[in-house]
C-alpha atoms as a PDB file:
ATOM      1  CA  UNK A   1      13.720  24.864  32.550  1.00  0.00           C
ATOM      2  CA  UNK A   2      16.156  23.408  29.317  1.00  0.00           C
ATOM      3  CA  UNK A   3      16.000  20.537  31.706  1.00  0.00           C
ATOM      4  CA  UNK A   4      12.383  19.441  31.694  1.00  0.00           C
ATOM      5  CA  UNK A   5      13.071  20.450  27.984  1.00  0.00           C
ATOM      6  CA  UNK A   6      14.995  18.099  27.678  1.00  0.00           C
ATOM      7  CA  UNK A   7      13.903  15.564  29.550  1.00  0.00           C
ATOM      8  CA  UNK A   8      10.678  15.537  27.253  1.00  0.00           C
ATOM      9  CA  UNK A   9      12.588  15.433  24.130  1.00  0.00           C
ATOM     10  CA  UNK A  10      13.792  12.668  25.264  1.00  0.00           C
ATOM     11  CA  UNK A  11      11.264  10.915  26.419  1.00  0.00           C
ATOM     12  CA  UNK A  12       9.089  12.047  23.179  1.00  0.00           C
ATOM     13  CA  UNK A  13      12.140  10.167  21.254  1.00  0.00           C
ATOM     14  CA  UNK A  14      11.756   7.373  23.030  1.00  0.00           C
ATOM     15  CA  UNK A  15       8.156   7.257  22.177  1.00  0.00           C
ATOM     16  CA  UNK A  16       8.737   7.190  18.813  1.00  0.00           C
ATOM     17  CA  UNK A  17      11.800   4.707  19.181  1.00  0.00           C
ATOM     18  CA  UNK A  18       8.865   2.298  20.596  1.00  0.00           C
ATOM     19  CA  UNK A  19       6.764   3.171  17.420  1.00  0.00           C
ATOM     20  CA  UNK A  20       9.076   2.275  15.275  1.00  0.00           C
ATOM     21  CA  UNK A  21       9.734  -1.156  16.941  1.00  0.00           C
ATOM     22  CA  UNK A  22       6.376  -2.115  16.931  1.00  0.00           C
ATOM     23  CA  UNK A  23       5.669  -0.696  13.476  1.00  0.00           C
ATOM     24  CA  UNK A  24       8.642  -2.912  12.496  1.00  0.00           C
ATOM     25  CA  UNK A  25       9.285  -0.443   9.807  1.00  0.00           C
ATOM     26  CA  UNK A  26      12.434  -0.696   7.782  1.00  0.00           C
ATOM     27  CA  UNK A  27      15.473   1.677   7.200  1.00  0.00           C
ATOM     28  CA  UNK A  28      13.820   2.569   3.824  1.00  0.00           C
ATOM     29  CA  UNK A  29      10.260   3.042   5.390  1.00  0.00           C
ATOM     30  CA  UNK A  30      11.988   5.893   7.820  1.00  0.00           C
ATOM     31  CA  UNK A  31      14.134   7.545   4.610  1.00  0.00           C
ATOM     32  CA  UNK A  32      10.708   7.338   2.599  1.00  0.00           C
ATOM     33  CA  UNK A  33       9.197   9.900   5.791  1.00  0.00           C
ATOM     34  CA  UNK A  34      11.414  12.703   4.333  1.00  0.00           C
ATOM     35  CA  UNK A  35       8.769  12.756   1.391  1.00  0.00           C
ATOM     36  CA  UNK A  36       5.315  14.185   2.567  1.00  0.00           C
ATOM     37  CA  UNK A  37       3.469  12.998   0.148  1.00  0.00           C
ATOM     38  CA  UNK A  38       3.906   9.343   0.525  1.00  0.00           C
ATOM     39  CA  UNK A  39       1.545   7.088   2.630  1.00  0.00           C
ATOM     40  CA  UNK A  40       4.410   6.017   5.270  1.00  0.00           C
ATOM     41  CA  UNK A  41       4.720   9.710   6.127  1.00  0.00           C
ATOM     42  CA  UNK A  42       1.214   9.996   6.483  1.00  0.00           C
ATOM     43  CA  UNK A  43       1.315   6.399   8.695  1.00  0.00           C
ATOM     44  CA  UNK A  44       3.606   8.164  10.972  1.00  0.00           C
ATOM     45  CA  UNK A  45       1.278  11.263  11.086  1.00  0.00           C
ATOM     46  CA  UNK A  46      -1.532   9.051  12.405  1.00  0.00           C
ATOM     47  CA  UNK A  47       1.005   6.856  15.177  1.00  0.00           C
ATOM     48  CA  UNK A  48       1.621  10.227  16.938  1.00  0.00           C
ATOM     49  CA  UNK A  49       5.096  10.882  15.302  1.00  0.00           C
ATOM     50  CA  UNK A  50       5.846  14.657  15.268  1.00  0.00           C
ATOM     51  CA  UNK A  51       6.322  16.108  11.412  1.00  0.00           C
ATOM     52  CA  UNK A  52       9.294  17.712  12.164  1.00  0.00           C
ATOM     53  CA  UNK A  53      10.707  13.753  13.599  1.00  0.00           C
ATOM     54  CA  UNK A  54       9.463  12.147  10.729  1.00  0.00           C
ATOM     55  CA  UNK A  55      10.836  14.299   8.330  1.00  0.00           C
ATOM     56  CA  UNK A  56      14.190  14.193   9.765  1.00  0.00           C
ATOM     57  CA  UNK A  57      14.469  10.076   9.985  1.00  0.00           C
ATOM     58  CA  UNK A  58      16.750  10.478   7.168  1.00  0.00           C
ATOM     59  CA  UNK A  59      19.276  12.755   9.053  1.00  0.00           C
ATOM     60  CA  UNK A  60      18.987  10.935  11.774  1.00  0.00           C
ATOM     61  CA  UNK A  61      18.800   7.470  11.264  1.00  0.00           C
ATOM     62  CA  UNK A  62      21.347   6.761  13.875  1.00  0.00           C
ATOM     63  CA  UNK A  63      18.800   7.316  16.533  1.00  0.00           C
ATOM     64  CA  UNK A  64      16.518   4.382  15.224  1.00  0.00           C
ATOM     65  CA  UNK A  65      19.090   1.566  13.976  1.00  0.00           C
ATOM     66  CA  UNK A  66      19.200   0.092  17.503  1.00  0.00           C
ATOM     67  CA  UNK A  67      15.456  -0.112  17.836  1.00  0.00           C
ATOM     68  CA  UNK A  68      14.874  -1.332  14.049  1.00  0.00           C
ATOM     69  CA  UNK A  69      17.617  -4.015  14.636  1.00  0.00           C
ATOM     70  CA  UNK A  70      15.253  -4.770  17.869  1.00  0.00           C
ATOM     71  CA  UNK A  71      12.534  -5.117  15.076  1.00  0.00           C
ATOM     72  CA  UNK A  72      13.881  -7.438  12.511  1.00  0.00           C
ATOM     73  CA  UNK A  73      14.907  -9.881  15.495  1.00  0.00           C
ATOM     74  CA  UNK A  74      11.268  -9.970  16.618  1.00  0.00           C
ATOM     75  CA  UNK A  75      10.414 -10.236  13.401  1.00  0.00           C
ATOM     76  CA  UNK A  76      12.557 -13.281  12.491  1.00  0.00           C
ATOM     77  CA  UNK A  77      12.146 -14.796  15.740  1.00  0.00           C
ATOM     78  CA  UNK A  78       8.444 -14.804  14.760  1.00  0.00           C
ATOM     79  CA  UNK A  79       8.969 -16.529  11.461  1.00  0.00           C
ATOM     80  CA  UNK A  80      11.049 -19.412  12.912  1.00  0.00           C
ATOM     81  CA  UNK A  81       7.852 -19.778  15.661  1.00  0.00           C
ATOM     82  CA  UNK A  82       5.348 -20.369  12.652  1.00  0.00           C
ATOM     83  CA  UNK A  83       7.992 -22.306  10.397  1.00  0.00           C
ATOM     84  CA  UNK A  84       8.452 -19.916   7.950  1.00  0.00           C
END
């Protein structure tokens, strides 16, 4: 049973690992989820991220850096495509 457990954590954190990539959001978007009042909290809220995830981002940032690094290569990559 803590398997499956597990094994859906996981996979839920992998979820939002892709969210985050395609969001492109940056290290201070994921600190600014620790605040539920602020409109990137409530932009997680509606891209399926769990309150309890989103509020920890800031604890657990360590979990995301490889996937936001992921980000800001697509994201410069895409710049250098249009010239910019």
């Amino acid at each position: 049973m803590n398997r499956v457990r597990d094994e859906h954590k996981q996979n839920r954190v992998r979820d939002v690992q892709r969210t985050v990539a395609e969001q492109m959001w940056q290290i201070n978007d994921l600190e600014g989820m620790s605040d539920t009042s602020s409109s990137i909290y409530h932009t997680a809220m509606t891209k399926g991220i769990p309150d309890g995830m989103a509020r920890g981002f800031r604890a657990n940032l360590k979990l995301f850096k490889p996937y936001w690094r992921q980000a800001q290569m697509a994201q410069s990559l895409l710049a250098l495509g249009h010239g910019g």
